[in-house]
C-alpha atoms as a PDB file:
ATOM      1  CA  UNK A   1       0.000   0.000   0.000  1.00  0.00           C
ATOM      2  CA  UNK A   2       1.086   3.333  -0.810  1.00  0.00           C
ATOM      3  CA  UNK A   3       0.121   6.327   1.102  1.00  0.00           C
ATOM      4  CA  UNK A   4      -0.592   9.715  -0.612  1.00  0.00           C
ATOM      5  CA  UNK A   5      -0.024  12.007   2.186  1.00  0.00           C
ATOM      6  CA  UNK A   6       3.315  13.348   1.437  1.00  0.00           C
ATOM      7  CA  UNK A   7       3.596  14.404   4.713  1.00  0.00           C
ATOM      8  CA  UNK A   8       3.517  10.218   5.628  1.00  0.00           C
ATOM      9  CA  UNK A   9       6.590   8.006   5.023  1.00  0.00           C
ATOM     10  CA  UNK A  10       5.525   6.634   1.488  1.00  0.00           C
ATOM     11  CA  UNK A  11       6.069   2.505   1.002  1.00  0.00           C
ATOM     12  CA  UNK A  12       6.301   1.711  -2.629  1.00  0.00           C
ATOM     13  CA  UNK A  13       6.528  -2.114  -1.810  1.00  0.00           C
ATOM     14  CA  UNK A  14       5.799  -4.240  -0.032  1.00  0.00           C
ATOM     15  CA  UNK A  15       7.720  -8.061  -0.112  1.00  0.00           C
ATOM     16  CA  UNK A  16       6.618 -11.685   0.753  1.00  0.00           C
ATOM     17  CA  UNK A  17       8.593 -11.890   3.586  1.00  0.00           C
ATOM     18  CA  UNK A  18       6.688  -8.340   5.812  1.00  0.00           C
ATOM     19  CA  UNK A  19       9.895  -6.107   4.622  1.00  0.00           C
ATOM     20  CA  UNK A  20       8.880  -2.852   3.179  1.00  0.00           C
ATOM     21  CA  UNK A  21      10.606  -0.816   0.881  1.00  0.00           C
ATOM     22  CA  UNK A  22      10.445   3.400   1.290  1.00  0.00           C
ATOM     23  CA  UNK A  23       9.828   6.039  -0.532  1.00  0.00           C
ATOM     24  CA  UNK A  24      13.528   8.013  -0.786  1.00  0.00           C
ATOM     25  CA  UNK A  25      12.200  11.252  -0.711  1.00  0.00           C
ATOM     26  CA  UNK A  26       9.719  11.208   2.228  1.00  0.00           C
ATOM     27  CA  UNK A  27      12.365   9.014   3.954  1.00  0.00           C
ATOM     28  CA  UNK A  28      15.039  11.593   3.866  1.00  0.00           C
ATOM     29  CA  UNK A  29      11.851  14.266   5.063  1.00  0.00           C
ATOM     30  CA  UNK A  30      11.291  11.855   8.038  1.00  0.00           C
ATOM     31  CA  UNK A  31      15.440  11.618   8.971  1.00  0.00           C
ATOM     32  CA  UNK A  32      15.773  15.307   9.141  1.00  0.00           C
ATOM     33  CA  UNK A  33      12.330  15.782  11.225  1.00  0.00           C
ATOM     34  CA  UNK A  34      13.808  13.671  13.361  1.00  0.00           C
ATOM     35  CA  UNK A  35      16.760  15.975  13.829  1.00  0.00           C
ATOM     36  CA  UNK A  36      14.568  18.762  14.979  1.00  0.00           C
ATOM     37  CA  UNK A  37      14.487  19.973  18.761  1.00  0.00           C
ATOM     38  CA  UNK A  38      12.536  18.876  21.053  1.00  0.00           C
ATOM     39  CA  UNK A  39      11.322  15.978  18.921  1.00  0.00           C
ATOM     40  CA  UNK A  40      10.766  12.241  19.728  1.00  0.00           C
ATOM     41  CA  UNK A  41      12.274   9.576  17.410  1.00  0.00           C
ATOM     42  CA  UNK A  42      10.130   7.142  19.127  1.00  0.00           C
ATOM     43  CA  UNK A  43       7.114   9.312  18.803  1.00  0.00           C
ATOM     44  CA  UNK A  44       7.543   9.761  15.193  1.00  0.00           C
ATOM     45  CA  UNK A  45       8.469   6.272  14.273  1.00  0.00           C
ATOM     46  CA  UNK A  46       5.018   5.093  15.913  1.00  0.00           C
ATOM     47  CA  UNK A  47       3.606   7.871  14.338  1.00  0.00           C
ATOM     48  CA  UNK A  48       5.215   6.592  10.585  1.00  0.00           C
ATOM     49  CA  UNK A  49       4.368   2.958  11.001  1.00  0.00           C
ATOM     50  CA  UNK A  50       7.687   2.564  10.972  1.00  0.00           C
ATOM     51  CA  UNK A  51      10.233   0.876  13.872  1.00  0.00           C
ATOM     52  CA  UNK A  52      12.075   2.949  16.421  1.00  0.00           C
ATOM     53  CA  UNK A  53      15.831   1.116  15.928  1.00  0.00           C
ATOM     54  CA  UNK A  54      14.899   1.192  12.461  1.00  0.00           C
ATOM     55  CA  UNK A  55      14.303   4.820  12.467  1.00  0.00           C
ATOM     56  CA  UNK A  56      17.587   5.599  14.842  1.00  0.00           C
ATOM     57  CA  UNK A  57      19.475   3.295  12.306  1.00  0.00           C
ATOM     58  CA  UNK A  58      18.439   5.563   9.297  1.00  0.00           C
ATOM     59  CA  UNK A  59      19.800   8.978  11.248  1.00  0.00           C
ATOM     60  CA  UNK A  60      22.914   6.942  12.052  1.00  0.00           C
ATOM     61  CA  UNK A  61      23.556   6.359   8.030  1.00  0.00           C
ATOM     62  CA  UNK A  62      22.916   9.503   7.037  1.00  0.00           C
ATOM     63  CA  UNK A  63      25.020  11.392   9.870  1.00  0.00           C
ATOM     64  CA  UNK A  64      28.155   9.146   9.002  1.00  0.00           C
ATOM     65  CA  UNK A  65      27.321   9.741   5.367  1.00  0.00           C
ATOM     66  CA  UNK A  66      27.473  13.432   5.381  1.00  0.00           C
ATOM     67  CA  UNK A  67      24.644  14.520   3.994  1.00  0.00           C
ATOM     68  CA  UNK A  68      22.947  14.628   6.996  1.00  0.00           C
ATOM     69  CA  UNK A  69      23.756  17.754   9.941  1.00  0.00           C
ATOM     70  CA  UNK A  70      22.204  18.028  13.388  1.00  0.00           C
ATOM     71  CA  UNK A  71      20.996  21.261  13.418  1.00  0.00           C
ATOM     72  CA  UNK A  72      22.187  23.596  16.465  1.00  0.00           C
ATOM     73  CA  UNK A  73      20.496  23.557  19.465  1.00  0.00           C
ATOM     74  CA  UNK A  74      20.368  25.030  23.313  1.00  0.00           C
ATOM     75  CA  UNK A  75      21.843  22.572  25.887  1.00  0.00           C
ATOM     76  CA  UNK A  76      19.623  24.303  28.242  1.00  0.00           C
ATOM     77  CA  UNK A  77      16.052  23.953  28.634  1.00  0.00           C
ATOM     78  CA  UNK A  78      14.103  27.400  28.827  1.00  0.00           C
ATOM     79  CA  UNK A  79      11.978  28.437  32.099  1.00  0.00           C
ATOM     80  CA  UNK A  80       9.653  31.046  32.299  1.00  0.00           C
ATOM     81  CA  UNK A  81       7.787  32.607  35.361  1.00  0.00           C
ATOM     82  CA  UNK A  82       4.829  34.704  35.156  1.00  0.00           C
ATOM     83  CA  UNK A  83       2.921  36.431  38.306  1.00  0.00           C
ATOM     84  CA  UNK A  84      -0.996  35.664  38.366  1.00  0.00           C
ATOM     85  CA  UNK A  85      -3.175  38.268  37.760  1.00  0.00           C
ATOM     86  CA  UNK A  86      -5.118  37.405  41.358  1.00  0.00           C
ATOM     87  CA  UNK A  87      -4.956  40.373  43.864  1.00  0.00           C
ATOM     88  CA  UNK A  88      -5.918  39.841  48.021  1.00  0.00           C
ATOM     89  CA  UNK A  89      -6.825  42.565  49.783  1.00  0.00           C
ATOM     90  CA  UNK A  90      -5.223  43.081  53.541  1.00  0.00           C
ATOM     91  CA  UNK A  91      -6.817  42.591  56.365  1.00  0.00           C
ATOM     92  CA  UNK A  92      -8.193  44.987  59.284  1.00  0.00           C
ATOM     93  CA  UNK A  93      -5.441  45.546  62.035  1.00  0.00           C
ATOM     94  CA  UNK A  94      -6.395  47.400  65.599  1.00  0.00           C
ATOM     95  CA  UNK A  95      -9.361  48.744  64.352  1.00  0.00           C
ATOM     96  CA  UNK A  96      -7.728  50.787  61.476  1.00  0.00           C
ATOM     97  CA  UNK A  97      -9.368  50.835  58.469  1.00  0.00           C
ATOM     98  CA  UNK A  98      -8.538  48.177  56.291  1.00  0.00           C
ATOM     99  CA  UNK A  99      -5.905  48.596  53.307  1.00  0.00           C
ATOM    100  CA  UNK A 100      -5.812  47.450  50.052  1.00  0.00           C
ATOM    101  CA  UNK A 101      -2.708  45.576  49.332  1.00  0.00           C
ATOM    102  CA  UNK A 102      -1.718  44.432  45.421  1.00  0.00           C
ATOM    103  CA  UNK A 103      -0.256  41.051  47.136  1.00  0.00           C
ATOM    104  CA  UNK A 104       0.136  38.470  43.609  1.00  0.00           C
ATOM    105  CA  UNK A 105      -1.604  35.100  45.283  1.00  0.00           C
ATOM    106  CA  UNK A 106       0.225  33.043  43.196  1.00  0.00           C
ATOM    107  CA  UNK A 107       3.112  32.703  40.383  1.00  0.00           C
ATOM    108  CA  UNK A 108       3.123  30.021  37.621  1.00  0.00           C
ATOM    109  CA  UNK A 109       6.468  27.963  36.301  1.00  0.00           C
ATOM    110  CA  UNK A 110       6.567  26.353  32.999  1.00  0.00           C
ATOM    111  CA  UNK A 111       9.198  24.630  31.233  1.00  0.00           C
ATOM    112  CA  UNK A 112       9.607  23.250  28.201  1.00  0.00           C
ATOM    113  CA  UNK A 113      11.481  19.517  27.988  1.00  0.00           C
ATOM    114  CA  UNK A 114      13.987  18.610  24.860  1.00  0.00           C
ATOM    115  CA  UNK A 115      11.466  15.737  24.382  1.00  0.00           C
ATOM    116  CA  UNK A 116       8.422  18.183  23.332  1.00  0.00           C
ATOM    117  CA  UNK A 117       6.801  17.785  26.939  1.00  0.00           C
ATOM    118  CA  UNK A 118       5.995  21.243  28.911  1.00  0.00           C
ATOM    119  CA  UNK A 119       5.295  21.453  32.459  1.00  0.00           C
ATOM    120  CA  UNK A 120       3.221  24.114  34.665  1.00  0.00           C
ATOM    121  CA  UNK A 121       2.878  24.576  37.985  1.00  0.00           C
ATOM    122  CA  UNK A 122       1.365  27.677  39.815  1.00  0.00           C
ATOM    123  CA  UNK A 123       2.282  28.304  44.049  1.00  0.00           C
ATOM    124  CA  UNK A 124       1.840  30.809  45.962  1.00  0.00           C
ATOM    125  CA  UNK A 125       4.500  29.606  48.598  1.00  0.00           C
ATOM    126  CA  UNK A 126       7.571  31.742  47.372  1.00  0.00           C
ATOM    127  CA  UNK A 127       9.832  29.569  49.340  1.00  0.00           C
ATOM    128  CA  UNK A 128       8.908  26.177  47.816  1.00  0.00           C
ATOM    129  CA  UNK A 129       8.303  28.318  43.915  1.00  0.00           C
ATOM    130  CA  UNK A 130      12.254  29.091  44.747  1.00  0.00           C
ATOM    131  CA  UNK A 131      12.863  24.957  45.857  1.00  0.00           C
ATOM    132  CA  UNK A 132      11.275  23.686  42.477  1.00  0.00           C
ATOM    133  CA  UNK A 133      12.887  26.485  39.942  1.00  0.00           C
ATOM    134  CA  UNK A 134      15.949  25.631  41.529  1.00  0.00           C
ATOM    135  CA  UNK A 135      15.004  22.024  41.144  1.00  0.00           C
ATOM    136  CA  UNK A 136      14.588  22.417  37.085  1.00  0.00           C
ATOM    137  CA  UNK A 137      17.123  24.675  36.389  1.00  0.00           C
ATOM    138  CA  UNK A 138      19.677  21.882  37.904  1.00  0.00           C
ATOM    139  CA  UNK A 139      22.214  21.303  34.775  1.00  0.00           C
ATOM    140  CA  UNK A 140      20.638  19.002  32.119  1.00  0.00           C
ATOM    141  CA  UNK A 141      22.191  18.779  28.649  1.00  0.00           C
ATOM    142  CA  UNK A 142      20.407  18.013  25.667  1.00  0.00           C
ATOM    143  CA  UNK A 143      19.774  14.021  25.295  1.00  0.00           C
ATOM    144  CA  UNK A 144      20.377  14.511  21.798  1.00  0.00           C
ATOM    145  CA  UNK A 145      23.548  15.336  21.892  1.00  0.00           C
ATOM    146  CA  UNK A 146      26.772  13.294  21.149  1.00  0.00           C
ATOM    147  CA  UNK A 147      29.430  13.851  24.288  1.00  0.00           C
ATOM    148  CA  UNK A 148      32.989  13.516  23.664  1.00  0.00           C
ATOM    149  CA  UNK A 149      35.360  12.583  26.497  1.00  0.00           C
ATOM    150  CA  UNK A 150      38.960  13.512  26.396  1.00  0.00           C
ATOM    151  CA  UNK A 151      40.335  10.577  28.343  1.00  0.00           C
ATOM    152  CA  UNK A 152      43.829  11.706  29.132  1.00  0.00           C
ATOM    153  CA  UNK A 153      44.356  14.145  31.982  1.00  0.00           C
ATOM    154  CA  UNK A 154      44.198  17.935  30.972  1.00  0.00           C
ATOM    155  CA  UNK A 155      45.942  20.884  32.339  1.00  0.00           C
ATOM    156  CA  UNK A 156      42.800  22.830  34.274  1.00  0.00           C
ATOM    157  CA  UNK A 157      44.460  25.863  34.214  1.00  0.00           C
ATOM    158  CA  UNK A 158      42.780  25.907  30.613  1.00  0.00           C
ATOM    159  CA  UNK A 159      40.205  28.291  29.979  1.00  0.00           C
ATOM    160  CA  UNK A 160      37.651  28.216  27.049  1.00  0.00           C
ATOM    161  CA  UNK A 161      40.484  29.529  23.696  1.00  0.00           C
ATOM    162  CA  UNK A 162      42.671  26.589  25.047  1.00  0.00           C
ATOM    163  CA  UNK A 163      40.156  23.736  25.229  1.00  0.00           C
ATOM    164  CA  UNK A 164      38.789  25.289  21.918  1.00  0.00           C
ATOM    165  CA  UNK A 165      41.873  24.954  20.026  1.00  0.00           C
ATOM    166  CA  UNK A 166      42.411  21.106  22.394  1.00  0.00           C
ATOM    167  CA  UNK A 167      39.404  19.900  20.931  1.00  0.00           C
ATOM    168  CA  UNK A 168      39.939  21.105  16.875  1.00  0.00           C
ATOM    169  CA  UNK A 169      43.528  19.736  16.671  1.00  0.00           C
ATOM    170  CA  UNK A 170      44.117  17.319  19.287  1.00  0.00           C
ATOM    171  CA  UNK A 171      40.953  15.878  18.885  1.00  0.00           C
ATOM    172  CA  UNK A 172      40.560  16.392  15.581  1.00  0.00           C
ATOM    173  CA  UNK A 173      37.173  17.843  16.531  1.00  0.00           C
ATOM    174  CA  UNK A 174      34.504  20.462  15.321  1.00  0.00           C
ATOM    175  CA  UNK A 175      34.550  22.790  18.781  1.00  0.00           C
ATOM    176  CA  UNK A 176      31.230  24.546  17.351  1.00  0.00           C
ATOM    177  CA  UNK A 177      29.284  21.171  16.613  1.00  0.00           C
ATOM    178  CA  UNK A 178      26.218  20.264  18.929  1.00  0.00           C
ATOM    179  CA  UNK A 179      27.847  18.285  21.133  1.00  0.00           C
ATOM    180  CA  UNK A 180      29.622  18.242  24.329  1.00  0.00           C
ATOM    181  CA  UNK A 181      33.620  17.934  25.257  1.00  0.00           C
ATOM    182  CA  UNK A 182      34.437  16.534  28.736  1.00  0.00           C
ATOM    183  CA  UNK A 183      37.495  16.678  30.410  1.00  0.00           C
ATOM    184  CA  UNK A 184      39.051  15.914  33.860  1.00  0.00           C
ATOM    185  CA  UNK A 185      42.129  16.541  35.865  1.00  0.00           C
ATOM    186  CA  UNK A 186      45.033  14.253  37.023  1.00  0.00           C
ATOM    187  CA  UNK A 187      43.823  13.473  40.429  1.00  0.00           C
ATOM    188  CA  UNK A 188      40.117  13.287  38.571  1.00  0.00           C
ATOM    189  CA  UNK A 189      38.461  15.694  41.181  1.00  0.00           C
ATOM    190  CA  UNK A 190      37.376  18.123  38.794  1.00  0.00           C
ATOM    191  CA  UNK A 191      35.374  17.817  35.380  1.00  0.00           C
ATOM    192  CA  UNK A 192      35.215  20.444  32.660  1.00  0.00           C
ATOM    193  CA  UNK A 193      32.508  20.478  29.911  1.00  0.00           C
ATOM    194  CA  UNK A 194      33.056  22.622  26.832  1.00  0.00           C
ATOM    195  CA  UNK A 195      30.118  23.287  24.613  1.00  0.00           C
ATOM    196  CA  UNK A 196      28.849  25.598  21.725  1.00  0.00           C
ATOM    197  CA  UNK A 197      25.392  27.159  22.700  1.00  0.00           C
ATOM    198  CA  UNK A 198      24.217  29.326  19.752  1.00  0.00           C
ATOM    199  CA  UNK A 199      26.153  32.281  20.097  1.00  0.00           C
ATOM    200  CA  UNK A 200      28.928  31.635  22.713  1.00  0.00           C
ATOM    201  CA  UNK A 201      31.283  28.857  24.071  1.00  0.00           C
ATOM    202  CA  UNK A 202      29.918  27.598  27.899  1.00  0.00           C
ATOM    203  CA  UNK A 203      32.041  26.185  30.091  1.00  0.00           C
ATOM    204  CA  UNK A 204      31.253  23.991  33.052  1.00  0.00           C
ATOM    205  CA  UNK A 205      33.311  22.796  36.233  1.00  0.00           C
ATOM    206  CA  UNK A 206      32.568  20.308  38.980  1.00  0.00           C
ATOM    207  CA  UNK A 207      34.781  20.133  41.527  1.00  0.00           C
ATOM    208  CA  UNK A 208      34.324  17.016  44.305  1.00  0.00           C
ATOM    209  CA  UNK A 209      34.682  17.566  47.802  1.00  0.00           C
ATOM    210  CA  UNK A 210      36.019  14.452  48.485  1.00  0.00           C
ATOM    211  CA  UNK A 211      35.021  11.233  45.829  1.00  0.00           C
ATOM    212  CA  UNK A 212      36.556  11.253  42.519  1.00  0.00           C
ATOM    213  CA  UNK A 213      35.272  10.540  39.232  1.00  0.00           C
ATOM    214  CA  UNK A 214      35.032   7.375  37.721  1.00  0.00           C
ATOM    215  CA  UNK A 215      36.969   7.734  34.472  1.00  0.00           C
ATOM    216  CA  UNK A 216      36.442   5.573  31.090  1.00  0.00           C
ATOM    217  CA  UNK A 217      38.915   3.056  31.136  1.00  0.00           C
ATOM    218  CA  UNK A 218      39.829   2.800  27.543  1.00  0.00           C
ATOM    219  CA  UNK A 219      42.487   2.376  24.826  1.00  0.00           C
ATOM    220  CA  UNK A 220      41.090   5.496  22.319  1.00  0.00           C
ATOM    221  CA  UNK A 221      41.967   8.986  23.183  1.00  0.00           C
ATOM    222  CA  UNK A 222      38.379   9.957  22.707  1.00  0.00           C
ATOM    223  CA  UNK A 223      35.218   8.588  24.475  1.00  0.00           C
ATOM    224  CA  UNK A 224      32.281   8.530  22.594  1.00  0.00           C
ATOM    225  CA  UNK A 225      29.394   8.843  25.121  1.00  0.00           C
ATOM    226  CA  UNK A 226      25.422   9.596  25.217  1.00  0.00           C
ATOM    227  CA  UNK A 227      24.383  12.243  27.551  1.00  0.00           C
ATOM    228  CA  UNK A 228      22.824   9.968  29.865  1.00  0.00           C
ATOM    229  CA  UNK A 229      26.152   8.201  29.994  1.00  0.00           C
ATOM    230  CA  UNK A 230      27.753  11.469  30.884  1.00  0.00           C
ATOM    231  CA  UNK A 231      25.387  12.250  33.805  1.00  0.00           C
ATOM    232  CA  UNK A 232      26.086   8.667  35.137  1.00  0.00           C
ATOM    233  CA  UNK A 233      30.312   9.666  35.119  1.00  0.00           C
ATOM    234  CA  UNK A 234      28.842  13.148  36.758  1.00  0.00           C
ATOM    235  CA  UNK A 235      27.035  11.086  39.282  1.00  0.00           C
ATOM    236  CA  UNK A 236      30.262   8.729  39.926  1.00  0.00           C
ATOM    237  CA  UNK A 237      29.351   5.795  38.026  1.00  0.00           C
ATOM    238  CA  UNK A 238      31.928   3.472  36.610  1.00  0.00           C
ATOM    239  CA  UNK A 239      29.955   2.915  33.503  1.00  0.00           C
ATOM    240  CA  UNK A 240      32.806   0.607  31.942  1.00  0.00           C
ATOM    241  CA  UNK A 241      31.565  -1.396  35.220  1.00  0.00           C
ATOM    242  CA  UNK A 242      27.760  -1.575  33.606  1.00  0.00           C
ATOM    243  CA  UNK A 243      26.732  -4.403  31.419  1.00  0.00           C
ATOM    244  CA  UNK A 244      22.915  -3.725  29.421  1.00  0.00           C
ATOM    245  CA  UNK A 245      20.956  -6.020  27.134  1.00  0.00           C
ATOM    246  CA  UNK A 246      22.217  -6.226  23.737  1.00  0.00           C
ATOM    247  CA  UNK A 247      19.948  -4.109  21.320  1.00  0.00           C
ATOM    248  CA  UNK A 248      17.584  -6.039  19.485  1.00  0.00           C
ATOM    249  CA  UNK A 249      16.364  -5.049  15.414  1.00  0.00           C
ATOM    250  CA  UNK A 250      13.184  -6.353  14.448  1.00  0.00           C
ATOM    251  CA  UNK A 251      11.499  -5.861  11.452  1.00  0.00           C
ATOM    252  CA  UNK A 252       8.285  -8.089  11.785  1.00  0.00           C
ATOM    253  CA  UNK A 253       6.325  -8.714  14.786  1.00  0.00           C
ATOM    254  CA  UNK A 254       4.650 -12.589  15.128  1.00  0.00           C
END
């Protein structure tokens, strides 16, 4: 069956054996989608009656291919308060006449998650409105983007020119790429992450009190890693330690 929506992933045939072959054009439309922020690949592979690895598989080809380019994004995710319009009016005190006192009841929070979701909540308890923005605006990269990890020991003397130029010819790296560059010290203490967000180089430290990082143990000078994967080394977890479930392609279900 082929579908006429162009906005659909087109199959042009179906085989014997359940495999499907794809319309070129509306695949490529579906790959970069996919590539857009704050979009699920999971979402629109269910939505494209088409599967997930299969999907993530397609992205993977066309990034190492070259004709396919993440496009820039914010590591951060953006907050935004807003005072309600409600007013309360103050009370009576020692027989005075009462006073009218522009008081907002409540404020509301929303933020919008890389993953399209956007929550709201409205309080009128500044102390626990402080307690949750503080909560979201903890630091959370991106999961979209690709971390690289400098394995190697860094002088952290160096600023944001010096891990620029590290990462272009040491690493043989794009420093302005949508990803994220992660380095540590010798007595692995203290983590630096170097990233490219839209107009400016960030940097970020964490410095232990007393643990120490759990580095990659590995024989390539650079670590590929997911974000989540980065959080887990920010957290002190020995991920070479961790052992998951292979991943599994299927094509046809029964």
């Amino acid at each position: 069956m082929i579908e006429d929506d162009e906005r659909k992933l087109l199959v042009r045939r179906i085989f014997s054996n359940g495999r499907r072959r794809y319309d070129a054009a509306s695949k490529e439309r579906l790959v970069a989608a996919c590539l857009e922020a704050g979009v699920s690949v999971s979402r629109l592979a269910l939505e494209h009656g088409v599967n997930a690895n299969l999907l993530r598989k397609w992205i993977k080809t066309a990034k190492e291919a070259g004709t396919l380019r993440a496009p820039a994004r914010s590591a951060f995710i953006p907050v935004q308060v807003s005072a309600a319009s409600h007013l309360v009016e103050g009370p009576a005190l020692r027989g005075e006449a009462r006073q009218s006192k522009s008081l907002p009841l409540s404020a509301k929070v929303s933020a919008c998650l890389p993953n399209g979701v956007t929550l709201s909540l409205e309080c009128g308890d500044v102390e626990a409105l402080t307690a949750i923005i503080g909560a979201w605006g903890m630091f959370r990269l991106n999961a979209d983007l690709t971390v690289y990890l400098h394995r190697e020991p860094i002088d952290f003397r160096a600023g944001i020119n010096s891990l620029a130029v590290l990462v272009q010819e040491e690493m043989a790296l794009d420093p302005f790429a949508p990803a994220v560059f992660a380095f540590c010290n010798r007595r692995r203490d203290r983590m630096k992450l170097l990233f490219f967000d839209r107009s400016g180089f960030v940097l970020v430290l964490k410095r232990l009190t007393e643990d120490k990082f759990r580095w990659p143990r590995r024989e390539t000078a650079v670590v590929t890693l997911s974000c989540e994967e980065l959080h887990w080394v920010l957290d002190g977890i020995d991920i070479d330690a961790m052992v998951r479930h292979p991943v599994r392609h299927y094509q046809v279900a029964g």
